[in-house]
C-alpha atoms as a PDB file:
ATOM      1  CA  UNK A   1      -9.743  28.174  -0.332  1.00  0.00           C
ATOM      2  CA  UNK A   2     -12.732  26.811  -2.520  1.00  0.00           C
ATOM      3  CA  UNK A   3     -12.972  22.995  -3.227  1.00  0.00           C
ATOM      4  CA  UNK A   4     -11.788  22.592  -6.709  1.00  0.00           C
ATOM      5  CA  UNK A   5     -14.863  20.558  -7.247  1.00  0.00           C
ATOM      6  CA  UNK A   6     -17.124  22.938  -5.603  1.00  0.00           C
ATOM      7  CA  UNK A   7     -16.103  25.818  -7.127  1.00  0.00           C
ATOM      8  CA  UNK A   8     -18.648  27.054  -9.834  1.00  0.00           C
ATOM      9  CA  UNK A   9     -17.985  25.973 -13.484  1.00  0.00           C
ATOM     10  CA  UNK A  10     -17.696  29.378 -15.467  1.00  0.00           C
ATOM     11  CA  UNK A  11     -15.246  30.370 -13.205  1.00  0.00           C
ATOM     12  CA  UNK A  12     -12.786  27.416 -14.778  1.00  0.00           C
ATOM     13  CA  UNK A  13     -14.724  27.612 -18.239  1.00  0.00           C
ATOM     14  CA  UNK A  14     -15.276  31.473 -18.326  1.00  0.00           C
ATOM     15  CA  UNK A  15     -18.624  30.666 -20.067  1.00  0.00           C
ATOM     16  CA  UNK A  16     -21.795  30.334 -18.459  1.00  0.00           C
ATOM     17  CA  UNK A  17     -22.989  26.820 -16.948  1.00  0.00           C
ATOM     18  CA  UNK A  18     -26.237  26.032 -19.051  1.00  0.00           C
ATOM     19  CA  UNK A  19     -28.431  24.092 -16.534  1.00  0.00           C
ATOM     20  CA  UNK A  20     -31.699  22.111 -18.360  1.00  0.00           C
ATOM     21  CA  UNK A  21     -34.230  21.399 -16.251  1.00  0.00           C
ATOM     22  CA  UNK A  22     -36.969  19.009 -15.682  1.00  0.00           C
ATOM     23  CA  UNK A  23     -39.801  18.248 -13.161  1.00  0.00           C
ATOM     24  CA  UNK A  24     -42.256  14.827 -12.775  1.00  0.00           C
ATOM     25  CA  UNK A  25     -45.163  15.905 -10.999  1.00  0.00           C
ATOM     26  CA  UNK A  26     -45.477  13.054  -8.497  1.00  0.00           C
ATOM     27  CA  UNK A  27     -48.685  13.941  -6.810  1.00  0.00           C
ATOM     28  CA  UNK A  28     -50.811  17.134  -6.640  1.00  0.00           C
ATOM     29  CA  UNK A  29     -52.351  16.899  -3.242  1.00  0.00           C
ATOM     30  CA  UNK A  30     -54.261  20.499  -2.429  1.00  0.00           C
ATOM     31  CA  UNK A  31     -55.503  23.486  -3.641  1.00  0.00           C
ATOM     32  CA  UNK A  32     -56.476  26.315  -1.217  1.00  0.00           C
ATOM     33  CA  UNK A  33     -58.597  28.832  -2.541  1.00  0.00           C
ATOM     34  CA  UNK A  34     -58.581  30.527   1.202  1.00  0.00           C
ATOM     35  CA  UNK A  35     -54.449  31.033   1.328  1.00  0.00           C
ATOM     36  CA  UNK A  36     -54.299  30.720  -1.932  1.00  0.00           C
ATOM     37  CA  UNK A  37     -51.700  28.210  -2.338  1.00  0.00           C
ATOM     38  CA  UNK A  38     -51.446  24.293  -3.496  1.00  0.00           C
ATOM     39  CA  UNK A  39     -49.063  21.325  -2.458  1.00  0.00           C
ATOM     40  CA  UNK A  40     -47.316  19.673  -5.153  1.00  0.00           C
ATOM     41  CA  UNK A  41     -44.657  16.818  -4.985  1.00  0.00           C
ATOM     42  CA  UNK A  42     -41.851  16.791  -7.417  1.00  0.00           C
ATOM     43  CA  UNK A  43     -39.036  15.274  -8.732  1.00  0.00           C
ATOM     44  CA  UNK A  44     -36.758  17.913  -9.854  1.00  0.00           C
ATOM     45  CA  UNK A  45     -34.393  16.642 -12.318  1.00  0.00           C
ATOM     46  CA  UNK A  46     -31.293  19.205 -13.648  1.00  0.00           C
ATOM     47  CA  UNK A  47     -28.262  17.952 -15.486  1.00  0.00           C
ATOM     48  CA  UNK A  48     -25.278  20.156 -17.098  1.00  0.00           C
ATOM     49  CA  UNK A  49     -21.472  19.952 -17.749  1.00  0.00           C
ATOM     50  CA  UNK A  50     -18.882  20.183 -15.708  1.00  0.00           C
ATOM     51  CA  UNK A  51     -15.477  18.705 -17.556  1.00  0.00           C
ATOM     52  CA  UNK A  52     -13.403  19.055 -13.954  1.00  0.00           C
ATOM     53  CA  UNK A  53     -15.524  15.520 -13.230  1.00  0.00           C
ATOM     54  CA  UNK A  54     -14.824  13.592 -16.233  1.00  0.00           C
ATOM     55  CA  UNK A  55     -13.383  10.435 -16.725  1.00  0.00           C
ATOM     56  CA  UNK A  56     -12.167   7.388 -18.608  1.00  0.00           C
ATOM     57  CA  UNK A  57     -14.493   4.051 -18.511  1.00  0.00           C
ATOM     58  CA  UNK A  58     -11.354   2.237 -19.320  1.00  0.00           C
ATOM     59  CA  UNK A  59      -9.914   3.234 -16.266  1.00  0.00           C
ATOM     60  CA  UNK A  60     -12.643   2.702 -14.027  1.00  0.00           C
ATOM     61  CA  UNK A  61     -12.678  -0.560 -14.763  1.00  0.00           C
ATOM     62  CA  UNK A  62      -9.184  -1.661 -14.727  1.00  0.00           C
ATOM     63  CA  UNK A  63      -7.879   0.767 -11.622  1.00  0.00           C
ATOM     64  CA  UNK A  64     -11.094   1.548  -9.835  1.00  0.00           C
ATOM     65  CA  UNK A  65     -12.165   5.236  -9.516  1.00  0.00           C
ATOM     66  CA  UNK A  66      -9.485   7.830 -10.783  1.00  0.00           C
ATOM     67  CA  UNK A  67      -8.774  11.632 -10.803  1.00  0.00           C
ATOM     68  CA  UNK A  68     -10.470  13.461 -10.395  1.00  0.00           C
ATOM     69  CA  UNK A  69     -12.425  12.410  -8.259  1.00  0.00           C
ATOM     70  CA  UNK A  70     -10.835   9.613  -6.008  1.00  0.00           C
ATOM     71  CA  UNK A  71     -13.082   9.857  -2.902  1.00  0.00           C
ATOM     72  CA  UNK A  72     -16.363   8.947  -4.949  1.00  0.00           C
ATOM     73  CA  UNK A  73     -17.146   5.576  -4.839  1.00  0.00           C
ATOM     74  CA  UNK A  74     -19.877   3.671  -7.858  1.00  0.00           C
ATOM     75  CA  UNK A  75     -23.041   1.834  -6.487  1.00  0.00           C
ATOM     76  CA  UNK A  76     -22.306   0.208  -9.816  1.00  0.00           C
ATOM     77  CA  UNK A  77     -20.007  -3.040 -10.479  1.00  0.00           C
ATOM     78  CA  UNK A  78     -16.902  -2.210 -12.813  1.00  0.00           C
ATOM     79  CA  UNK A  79     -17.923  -4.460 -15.181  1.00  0.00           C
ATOM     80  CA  UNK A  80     -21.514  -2.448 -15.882  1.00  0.00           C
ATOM     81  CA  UNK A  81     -19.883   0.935 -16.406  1.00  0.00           C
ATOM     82  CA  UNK A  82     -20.356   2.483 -19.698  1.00  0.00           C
ATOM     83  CA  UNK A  83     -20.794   5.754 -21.828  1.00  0.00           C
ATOM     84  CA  UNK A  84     -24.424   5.627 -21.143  1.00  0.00           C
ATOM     85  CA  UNK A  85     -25.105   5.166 -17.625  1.00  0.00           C
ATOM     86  CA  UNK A  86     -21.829   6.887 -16.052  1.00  0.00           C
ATOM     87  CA  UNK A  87     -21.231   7.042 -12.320  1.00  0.00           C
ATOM     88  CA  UNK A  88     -24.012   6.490  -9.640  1.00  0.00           C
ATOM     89  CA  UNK A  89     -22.648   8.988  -6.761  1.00  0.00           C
ATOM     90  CA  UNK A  90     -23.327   7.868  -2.800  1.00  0.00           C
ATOM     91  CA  UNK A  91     -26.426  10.859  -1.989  1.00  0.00           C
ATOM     92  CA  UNK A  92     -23.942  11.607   1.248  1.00  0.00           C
ATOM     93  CA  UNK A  93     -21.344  12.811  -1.203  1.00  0.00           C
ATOM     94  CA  UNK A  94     -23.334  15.243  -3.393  1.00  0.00           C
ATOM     95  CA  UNK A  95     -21.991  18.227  -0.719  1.00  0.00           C
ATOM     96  CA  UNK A  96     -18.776  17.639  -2.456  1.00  0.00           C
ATOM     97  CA  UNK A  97     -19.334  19.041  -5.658  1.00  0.00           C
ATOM     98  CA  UNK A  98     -20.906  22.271  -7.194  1.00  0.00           C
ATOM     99  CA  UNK A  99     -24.573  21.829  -7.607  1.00  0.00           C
ATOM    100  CA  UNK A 100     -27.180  24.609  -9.282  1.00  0.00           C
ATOM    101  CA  UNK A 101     -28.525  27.145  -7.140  1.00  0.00           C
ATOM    102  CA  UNK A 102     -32.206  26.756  -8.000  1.00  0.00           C
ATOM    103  CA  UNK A 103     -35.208  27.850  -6.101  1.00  0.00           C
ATOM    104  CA  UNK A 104     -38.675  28.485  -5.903  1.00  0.00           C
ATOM    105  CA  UNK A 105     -40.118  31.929  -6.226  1.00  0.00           C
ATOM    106  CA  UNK A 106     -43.140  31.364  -5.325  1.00  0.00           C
ATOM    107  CA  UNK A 107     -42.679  29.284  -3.013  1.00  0.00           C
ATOM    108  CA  UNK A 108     -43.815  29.206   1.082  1.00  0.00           C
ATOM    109  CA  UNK A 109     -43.098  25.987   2.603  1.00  0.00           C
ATOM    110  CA  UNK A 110     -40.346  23.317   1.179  1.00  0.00           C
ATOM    111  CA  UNK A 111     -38.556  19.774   2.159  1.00  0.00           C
ATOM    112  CA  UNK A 112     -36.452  17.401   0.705  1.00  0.00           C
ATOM    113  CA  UNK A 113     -37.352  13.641   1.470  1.00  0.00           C
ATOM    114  CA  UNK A 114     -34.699  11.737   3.457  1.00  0.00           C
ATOM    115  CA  UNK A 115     -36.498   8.156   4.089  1.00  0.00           C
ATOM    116  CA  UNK A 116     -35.355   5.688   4.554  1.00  0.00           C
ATOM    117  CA  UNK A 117     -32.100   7.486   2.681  1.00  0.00           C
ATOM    118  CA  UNK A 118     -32.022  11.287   1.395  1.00  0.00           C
ATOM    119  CA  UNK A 119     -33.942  11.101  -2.109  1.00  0.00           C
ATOM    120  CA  UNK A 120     -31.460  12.268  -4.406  1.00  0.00           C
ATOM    121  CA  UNK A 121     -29.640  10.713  -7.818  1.00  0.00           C
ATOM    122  CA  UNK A 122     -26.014  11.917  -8.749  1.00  0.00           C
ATOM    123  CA  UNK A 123     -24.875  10.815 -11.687  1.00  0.00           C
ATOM    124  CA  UNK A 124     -21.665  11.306 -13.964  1.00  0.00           C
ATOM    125  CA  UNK A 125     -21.152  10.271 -17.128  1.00  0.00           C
ATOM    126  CA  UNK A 126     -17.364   9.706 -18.801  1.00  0.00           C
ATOM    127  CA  UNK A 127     -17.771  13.029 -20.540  1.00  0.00           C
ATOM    128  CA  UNK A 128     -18.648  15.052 -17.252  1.00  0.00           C
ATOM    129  CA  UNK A 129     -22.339  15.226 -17.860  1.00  0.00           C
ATOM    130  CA  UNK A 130     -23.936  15.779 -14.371  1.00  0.00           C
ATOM    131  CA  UNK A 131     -27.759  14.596 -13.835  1.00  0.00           C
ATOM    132  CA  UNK A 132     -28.727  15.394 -10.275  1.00  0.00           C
ATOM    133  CA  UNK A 133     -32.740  14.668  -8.929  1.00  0.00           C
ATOM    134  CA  UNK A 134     -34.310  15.145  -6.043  1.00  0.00           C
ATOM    135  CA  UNK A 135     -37.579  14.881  -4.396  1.00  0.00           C
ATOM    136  CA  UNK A 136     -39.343  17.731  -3.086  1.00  0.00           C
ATOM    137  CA  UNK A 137     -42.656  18.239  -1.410  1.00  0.00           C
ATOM    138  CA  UNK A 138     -43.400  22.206  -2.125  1.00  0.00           C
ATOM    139  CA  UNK A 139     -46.278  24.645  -0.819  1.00  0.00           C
ATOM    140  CA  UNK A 140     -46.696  27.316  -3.432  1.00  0.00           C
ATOM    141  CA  UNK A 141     -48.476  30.375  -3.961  1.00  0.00           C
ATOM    142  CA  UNK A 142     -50.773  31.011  -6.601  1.00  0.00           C
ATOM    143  CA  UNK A 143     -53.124  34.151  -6.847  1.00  0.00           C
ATOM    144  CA  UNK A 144     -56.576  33.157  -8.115  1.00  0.00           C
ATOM    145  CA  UNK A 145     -59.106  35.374  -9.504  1.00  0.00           C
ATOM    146  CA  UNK A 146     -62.328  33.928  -7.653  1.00  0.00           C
ATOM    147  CA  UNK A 147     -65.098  36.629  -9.172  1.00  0.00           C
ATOM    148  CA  UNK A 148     -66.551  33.664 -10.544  1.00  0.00           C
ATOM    149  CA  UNK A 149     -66.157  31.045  -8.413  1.00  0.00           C
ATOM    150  CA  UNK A 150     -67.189  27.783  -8.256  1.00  0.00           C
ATOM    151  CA  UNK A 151     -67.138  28.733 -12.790  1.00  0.00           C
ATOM    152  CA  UNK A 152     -63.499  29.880 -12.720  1.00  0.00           C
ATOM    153  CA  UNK A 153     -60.222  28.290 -13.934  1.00  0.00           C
ATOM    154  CA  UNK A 154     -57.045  28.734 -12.318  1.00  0.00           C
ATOM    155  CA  UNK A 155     -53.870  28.963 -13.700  1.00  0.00           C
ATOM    156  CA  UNK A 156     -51.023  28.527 -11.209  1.00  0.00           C
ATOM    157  CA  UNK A 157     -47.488  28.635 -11.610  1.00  0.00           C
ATOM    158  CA  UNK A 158     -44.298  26.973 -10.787  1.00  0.00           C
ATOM    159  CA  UNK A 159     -41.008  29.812 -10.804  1.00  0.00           C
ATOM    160  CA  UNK A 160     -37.170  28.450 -10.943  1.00  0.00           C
ATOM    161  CA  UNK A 161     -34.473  30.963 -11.195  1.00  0.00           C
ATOM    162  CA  UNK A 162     -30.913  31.076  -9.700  1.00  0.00           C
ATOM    163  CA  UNK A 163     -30.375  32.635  -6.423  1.00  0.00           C
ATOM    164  CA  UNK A 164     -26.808  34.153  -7.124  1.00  0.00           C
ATOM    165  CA  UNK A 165     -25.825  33.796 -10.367  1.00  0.00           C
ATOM    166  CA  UNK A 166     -26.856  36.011 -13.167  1.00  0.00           C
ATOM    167  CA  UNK A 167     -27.195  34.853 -17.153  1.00  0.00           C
ATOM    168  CA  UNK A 168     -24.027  35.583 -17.846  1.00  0.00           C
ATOM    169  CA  UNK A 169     -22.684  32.791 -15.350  1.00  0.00           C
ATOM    170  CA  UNK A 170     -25.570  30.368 -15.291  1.00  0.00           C
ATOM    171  CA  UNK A 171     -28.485  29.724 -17.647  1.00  0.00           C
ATOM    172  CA  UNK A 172     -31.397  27.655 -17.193  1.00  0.00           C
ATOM    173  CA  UNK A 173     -33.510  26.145 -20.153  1.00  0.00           C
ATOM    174  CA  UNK A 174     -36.015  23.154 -20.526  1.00  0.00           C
ATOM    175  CA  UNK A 175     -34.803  20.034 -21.433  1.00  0.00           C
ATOM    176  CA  UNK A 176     -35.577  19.389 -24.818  1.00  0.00           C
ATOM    177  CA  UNK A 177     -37.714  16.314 -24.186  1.00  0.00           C
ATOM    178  CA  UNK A 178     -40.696  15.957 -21.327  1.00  0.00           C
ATOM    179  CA  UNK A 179     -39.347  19.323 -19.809  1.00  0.00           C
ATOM    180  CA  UNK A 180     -42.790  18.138 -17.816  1.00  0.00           C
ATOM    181  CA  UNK A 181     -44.609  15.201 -16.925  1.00  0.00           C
ATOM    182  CA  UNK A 182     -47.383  14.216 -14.594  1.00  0.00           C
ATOM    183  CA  UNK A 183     -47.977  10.956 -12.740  1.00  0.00           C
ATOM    184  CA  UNK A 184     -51.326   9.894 -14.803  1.00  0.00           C
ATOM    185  CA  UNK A 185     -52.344   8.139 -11.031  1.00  0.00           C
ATOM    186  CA  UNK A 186     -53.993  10.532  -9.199  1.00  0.00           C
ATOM    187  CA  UNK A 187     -56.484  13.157  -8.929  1.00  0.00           C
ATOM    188  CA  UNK A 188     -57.535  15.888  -7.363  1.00  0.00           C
ATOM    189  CA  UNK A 189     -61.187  15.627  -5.345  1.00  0.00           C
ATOM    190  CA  UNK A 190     -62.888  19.425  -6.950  1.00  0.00           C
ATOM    191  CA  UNK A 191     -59.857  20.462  -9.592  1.00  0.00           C
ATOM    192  CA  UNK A 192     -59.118  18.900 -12.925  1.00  0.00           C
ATOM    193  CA  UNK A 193     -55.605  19.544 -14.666  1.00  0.00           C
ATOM    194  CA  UNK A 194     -56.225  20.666 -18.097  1.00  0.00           C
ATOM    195  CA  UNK A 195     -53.258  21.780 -19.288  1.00  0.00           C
ATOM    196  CA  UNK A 196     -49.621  22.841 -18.777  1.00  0.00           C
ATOM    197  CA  UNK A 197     -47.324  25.118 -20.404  1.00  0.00           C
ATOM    198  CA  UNK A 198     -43.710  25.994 -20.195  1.00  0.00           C
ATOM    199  CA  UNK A 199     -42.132  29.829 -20.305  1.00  0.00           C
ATOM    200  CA  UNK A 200     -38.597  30.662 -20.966  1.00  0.00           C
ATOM    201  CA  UNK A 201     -38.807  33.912 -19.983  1.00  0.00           C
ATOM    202  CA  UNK A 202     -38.605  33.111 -16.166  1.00  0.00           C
ATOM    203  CA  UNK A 203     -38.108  29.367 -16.383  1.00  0.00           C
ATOM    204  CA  UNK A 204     -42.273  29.110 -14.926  1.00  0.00           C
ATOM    205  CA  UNK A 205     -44.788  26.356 -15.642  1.00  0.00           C
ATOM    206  CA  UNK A 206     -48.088  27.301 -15.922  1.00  0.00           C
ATOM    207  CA  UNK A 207     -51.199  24.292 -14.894  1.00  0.00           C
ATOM    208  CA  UNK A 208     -54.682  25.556 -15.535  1.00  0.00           C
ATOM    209  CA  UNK A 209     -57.175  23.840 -12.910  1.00  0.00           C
ATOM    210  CA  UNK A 210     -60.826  24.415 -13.478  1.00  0.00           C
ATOM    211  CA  UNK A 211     -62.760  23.078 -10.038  1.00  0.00           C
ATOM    212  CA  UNK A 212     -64.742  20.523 -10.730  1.00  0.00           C
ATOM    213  CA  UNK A 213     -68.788  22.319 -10.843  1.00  0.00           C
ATOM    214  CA  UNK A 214     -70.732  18.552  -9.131  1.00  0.00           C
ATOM    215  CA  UNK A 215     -68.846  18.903  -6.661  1.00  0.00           C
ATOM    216  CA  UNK A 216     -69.911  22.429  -5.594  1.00  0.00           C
ATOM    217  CA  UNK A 217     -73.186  21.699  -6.792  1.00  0.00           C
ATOM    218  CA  UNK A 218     -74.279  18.492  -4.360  1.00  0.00           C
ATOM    219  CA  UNK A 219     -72.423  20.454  -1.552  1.00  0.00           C
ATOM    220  CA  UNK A 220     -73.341  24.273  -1.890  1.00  0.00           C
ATOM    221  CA  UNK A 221     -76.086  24.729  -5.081  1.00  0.00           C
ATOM    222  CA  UNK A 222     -78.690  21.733  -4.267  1.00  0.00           C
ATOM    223  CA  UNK A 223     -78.543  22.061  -0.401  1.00  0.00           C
ATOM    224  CA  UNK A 224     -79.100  26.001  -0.618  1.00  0.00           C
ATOM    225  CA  UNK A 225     -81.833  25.504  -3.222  1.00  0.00           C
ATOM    226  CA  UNK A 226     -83.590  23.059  -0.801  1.00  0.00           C
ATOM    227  CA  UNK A 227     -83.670  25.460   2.063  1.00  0.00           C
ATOM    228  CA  UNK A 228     -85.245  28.205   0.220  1.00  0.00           C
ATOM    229  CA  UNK A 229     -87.758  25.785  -1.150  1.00  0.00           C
ATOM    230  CA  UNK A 230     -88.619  24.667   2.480  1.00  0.00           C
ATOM    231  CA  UNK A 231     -88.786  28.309   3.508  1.00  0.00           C
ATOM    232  CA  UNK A 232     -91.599  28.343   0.718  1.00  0.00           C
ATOM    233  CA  UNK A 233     -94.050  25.914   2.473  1.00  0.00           C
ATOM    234  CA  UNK A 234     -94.937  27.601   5.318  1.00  0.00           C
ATOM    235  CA  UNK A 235     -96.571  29.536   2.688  1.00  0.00           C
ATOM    236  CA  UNK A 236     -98.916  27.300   1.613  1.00  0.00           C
ATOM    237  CA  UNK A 237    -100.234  26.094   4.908  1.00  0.00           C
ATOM    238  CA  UNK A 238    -103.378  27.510   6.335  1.00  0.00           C
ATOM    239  CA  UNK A 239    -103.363  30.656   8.411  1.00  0.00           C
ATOM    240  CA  UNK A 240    -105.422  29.065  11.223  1.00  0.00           C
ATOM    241  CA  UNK A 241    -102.664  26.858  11.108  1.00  0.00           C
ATOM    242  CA  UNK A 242    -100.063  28.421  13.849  1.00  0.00           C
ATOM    243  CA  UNK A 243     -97.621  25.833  15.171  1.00  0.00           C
ATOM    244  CA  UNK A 244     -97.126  24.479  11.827  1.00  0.00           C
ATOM    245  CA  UNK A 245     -96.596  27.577  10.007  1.00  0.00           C
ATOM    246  CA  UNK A 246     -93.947  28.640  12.772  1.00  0.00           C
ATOM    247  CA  UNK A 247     -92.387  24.804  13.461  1.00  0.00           C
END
């Protein structure tokens, strides 16, 4: 049999399990316009409800952790539970209870972070809100349109849906504040990151990335100018002039 605690929600509810969803770019490290692909580290951040894992903060702090869920252990001290921050869960336990199905469509390569622990936040507040976040270093696909490169602008995508479940037993939607942010710390050596924007049509975010032009122009425009000037000299030099019109 199913683990009470494992078992999906809207199968105790009979409604489906709304699932917001939020990412914090950590770093942007690549884009390749030969695979056609870029490396991104995120925190993905998803919270819902699940009312089979709520509790009373009266309890907790008289009697220690109660049903339902007596094999959970805080990271916090009694005394500094409360309605706000809830429950921090050990990572090693987050196997024990159901967690969103989300993946990457787009995605080619994937890994959580595990040092020096595995990089993930449980946490449950009194009323059985969830918030679960984990680190994840992706390697996506984007298709680019390079008919005017180095002058284009790419727009590449991030895609989240659910692997199993359909909308009528799990919905995802932004969260209704910074669905997206980006670490302000780092950039990218020939991109700049204009602008993002969020769909909720297939739960995508879209970052627009026009390469930087001085960079292709000190490596590719100015050396390939200076060649063809060069190959202009041996123009000018005398005809009688053999080994330095051919050197």
């Amino acid at each position: 049999m199913m683990n009470n605690f494992i078992a999906p929600p809207h199968l105790i509810t009979g409604r489906p399990t709304v699932v917001e969803i939020g990412i914090y770019v950590n770093t942007f490290d690549s884009v390749n316009v030969e695979s056609m692909d870029y490396s991104i580290q995120i925190f993905l951040r998803l919270s819902w409800i699940d009312r089979r894992l709520s509790y009373n903060v009266t309890d907790m702090r008289g009697h220690g952790v109660p049903q339902p869920l007596p094999q959970f252990q805080t990271a916090q001290p009694p005394t500094a539970l409360n309605d706000t921050t809830g429950l921090t869960i050990d990572p090693r336990l987050i196997d024990e209870i159901w967690l969103p199905d989300i993946i990457f469509m787009n995605e080619k390569q994937a890994k959580y972070h595990d040092i020096t622990i595995p990089n993930k936040l449980l946490r449950i507040k009194p009323n059985g809100e969830v918030y679960y976040s984990s680190r994840i270093s992706l390697r996506l696909g984007c298709h680019m349109g390079l008919y005017r490169f180095p002058l284009d602008t790419q727009t590449c995508e991030i895609i989240m849906e659910s692997y199993r479940f359909t909308r009528q037993e799990l919905r995802l939607r932004w969260r209704p504040e910074k669905p997206f942010e980006i670490n302000k710390n780092f950039h990218l050596p020939q991109f700049v990151l204009t602008n993002w924007s969020t769909n909720e049509l297939r739960y995508r975010i879209s970052v627009r990335a026009p390469p930087v032009f001085a960079v292709y122009l000190i490596q590719y425009y100015v050396p390939s100018t200076l060649i063809v000037i060069l190959s202009w000299v041996s123009f000018w030099i005398s005809i009688e002039a053999v080994p330095a019109r051919i050197s």
